[in-house]
Protein backbone atom coordinates (compact mmCIF):
# COMPACT_ATOMS: atom_id res chain seq x y z
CA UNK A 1 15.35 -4.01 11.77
CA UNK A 2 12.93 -1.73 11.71
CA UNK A 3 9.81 -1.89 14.00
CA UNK A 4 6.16 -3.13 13.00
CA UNK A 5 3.77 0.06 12.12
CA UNK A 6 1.05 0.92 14.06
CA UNK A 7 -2.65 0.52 12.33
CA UNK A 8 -3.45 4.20 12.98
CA UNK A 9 -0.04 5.51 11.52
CA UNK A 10 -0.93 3.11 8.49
CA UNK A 11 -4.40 4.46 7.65
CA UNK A 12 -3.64 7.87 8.88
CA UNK A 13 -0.39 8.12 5.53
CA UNK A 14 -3.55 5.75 3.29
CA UNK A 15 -6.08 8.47 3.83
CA UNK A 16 -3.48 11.07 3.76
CA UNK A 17 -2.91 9.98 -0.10
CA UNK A 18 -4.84 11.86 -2.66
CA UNK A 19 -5.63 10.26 -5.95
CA UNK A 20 -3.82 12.22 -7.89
CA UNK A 21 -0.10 11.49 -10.06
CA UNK A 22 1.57 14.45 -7.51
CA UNK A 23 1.13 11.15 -4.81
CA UNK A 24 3.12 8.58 -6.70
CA UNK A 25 6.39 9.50 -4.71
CA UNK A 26 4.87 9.72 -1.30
CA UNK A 27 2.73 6.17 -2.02
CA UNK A 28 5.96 4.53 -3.39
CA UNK A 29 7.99 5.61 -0.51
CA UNK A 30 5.52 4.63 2.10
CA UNK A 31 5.53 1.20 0.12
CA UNK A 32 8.98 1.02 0.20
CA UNK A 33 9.28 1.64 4.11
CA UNK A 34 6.56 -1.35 4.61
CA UNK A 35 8.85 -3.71 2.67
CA UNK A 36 11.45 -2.91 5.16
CA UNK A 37 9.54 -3.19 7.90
CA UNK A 38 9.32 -6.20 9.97
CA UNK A 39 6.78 -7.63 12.21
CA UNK A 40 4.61 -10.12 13.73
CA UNK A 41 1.88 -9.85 11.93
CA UNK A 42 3.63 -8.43 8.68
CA UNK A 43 2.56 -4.94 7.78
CA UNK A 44 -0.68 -5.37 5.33
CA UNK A 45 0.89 -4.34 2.08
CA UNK A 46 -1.04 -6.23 0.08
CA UNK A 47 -4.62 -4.63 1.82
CA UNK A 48 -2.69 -1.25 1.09
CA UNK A 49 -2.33 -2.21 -2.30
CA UNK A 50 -5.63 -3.79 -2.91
CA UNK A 51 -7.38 -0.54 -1.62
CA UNK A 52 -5.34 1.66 -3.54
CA UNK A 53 -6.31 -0.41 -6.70
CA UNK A 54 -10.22 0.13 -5.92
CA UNK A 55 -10.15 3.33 -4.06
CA UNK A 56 -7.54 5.57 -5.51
CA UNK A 57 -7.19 4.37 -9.54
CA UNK A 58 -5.25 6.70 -11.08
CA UNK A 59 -2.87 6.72 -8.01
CA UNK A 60 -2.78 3.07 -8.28
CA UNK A 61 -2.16 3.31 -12.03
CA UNK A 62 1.01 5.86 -11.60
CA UNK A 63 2.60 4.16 -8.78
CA UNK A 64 2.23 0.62 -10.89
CA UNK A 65 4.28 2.47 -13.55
CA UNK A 66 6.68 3.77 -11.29
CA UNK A 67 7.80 0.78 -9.00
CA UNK A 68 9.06 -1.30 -12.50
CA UNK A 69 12.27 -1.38 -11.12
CA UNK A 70 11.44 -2.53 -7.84
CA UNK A 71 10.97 -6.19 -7.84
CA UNK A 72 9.50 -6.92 -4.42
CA UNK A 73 7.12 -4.16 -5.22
CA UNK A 74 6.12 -5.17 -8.99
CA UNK A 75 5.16 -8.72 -7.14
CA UNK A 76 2.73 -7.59 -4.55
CA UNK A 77 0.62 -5.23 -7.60
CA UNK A 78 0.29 -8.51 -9.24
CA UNK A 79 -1.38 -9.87 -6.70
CA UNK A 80 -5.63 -9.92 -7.10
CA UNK A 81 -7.02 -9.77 -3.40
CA UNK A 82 -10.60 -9.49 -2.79
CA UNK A 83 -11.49 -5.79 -1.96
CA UNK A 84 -13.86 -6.10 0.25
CA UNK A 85 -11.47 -8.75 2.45
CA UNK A 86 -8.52 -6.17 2.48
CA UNK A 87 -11.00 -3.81 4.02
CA UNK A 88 -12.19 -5.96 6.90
CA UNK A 89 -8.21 -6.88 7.57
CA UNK A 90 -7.80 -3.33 7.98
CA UNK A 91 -10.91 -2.94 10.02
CA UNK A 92 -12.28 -0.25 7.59
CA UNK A 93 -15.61 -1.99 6.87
């Protein structure tokens, strides 16, 4: 199991993220590694996602593309969460 990540390792690999197509690896594998990742509370993948979505477009429109095959993944960018919610989770505003 792996262990819970910490909120400045999280935003440090978001803001790391440029939003560009070259990204779409490092975002999906990041993604990928917060599936896995266990913890009380549960990593904020859906935050992730909903800034991505409003922050970082054509990243968000690449990685969409690219995680097809991934069913766990493919659920979570279906979900619509309020923008300016995921930012307060994250405490960015």
């Amino acid at each position: 199991m792996r262990r819970a990540i910490s909120d400045r390792h999280f935003i440090g690999h978001y803001r790391s993220l440029q939003d560009r197509p070259e990204d779409v690896e490092k975002c999906v594998e990041f993604l990928l590694s917060l599936v896995r990742t266990k913890g009380d509370p549960p990593p904020p993948i859906v935050e992730f996602v909903t800034l991505l979505k409003n922050e970082k477009p054509i990243l968000y429109a690449h990685v969409r593309k690219r995680i097809q095959m991934h069913p766990n993944l493919r659920l979570i960018f279906e979900i619509d969460a309020d923008y300016e919610q995921a930012k307060k989770r994250l405490n960015l505003g």
